[in-house]
Protein backbone atom coordinates (compact mmCIF):
# COMPACT_ATOMS: atom_id res chain seq x y z
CA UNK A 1 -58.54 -53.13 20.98
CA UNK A 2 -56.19 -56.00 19.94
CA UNK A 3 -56.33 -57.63 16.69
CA UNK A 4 -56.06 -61.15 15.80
CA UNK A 5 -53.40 -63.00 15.20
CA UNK A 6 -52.79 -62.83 11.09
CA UNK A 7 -52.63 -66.56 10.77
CA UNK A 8 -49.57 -67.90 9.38
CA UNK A 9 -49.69 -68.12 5.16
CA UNK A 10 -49.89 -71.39 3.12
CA UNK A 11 -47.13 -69.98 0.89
CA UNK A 12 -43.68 -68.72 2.14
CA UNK A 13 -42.15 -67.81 -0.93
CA UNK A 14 -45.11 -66.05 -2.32
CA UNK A 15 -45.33 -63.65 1.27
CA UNK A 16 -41.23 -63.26 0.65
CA UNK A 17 -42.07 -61.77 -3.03
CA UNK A 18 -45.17 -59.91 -0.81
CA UNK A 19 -42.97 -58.11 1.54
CA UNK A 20 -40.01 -57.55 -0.86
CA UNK A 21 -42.52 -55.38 -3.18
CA UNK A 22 -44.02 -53.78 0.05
CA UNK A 23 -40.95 -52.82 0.77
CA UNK A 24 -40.21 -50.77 -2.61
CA UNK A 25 -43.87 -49.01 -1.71
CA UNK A 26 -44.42 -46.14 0.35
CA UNK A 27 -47.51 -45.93 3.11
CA UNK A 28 -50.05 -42.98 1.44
CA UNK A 29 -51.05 -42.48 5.10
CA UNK A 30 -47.93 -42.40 7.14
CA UNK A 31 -45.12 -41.02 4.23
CA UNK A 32 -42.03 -42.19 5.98
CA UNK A 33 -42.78 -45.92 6.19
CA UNK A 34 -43.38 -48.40 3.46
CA UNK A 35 -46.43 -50.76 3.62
CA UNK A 36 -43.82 -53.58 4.54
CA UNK A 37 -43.82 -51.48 8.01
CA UNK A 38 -46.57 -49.39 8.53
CA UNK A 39 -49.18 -50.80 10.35
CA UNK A 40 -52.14 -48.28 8.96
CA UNK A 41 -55.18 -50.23 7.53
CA UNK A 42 -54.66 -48.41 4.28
CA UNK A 43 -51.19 -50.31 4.35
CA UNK A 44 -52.65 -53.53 4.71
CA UNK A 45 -55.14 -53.24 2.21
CA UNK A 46 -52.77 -52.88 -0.04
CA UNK A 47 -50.10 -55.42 1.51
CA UNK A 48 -53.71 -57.69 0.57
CA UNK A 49 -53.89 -56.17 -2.95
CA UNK A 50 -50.24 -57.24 -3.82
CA UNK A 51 -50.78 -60.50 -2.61
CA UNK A 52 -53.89 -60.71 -4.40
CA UNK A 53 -52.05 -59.90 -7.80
CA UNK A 54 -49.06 -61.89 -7.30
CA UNK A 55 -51.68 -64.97 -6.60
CA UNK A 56 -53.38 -64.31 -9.94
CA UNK A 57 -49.99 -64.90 -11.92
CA UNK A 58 -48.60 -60.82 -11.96
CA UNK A 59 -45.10 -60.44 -11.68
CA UNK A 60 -43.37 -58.21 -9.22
CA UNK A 61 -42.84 -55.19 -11.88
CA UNK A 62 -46.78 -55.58 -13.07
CA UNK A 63 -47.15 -54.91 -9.44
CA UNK A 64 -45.38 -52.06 -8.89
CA UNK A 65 -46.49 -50.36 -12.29
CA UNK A 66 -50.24 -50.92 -10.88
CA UNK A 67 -49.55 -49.21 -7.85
CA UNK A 68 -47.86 -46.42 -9.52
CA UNK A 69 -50.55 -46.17 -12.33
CA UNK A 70 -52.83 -46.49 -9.66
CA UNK A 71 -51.17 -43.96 -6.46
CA UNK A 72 -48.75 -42.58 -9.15
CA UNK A 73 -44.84 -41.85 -8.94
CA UNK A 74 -45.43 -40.85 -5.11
CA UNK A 75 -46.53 -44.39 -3.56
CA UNK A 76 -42.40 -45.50 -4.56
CA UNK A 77 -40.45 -45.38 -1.75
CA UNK A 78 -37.75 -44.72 -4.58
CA UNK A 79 -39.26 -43.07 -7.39
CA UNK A 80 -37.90 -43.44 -11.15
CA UNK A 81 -35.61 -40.89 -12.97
CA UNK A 82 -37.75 -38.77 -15.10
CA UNK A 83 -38.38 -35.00 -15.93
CA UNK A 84 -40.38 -35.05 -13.17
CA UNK A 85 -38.50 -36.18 -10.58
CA UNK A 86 -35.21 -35.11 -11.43
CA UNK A 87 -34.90 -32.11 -8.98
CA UNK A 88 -35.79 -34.92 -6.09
CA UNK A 89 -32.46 -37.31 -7.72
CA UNK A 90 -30.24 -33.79 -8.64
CA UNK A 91 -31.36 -31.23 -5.72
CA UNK A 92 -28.99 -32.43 -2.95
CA UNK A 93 -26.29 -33.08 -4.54
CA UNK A 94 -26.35 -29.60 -6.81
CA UNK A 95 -27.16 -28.32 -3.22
CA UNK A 96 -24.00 -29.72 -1.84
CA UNK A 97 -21.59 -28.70 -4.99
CA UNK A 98 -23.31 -24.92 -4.22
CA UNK A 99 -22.19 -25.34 -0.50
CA UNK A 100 -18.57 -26.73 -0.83
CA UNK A 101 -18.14 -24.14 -3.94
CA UNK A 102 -18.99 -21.36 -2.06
CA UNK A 103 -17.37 -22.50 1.08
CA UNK A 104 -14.27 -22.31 -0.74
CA UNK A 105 -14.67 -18.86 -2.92
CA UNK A 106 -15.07 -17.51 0.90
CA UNK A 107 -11.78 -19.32 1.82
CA UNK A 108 -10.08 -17.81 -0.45
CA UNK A 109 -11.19 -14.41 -0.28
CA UNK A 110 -10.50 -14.70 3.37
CA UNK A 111 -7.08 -15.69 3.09
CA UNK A 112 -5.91 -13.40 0.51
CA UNK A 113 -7.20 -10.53 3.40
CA UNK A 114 -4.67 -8.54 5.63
CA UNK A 115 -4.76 -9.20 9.37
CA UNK A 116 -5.56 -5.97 10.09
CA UNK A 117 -9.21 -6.35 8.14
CA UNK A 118 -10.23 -9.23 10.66
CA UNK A 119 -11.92 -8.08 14.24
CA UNK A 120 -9.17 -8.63 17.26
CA UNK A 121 -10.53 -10.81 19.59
CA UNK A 122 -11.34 -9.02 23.37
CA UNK A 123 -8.45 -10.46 25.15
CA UNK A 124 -6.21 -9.42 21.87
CA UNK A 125 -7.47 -5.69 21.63
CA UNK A 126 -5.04 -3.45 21.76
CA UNK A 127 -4.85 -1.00 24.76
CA UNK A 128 -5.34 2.44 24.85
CA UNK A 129 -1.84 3.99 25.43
CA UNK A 130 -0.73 5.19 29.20
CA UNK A 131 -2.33 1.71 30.34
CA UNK A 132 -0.63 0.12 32.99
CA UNK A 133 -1.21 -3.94 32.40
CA UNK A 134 -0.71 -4.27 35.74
CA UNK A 135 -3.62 -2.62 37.07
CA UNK A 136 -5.74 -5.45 34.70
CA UNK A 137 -4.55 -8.05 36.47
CA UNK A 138 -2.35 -8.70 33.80
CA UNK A 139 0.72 -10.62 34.68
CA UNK A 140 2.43 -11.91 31.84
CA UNK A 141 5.54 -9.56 31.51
């Protein structure tokens, strides 16, 4: 089921301006793409409609507000700062200073610790007295 051949367009410069705002939009259908690369017919149909609007004399920000009023905050592959979005901007890194800050209260509290409160490790346990070493197969007198 091969498609044709899209033909090649009349207007470089308007397909650059085409594919630079289809790059700023996400694909509805496949999430992790944006129209630029997705090859879903929803994608091209609006890949047409931008093309369509930037023929008619709409700049590139008309553009993407129309496919935001239209798809809302979602269909930018980076959406604007706003109430709503905030936790998407501020989540990882608050996540992150949560991690490294309590990365280092456990540090700390680890270190201030006497030896004896850590777990000896199997080859490090101490052995039960009257134990001959030598009968482990232990060698290093």
């Amino acid at each position: 089921m091969a498609k044709e051949a899209v033909p090649a367009v009349a207007d470089p410069v308007l397909e650059a301006r085409v594919m630079r705002i289809a790059a700023e939009l996400r694909c509805l259908v496949c999430q992790n793409q944006t129209i630029a690369d997705s090859h879903s017919g929803l994608a091209e149909d609006l890949r047409r409609e931008v093309r369509e609007q930037l023929q008619r004399g709409a700049s590139d920000a008309q553009v993407v507000q129309f496919m935001t009023d239209r798809y809302g905050d979602f269909v930018r592959y980076r959406p604007p700062f706003k109430t709503a979005t905030a936790l998407l901007w501020i989540g990882p890194a608050a996540l992150l200073v949560i991690g490294l800050g309590t990365l280092v209260v456990v540090l700390r509290r680890r270190t201030k610790l006497a030896p004896d409160r850590f777990e000896a490790d199997d080859d490090e346990a101490p052995r039960p007295a009257g134990s001959d070493p030598a009968a482990d197969g232990d060698r290093t007198r």
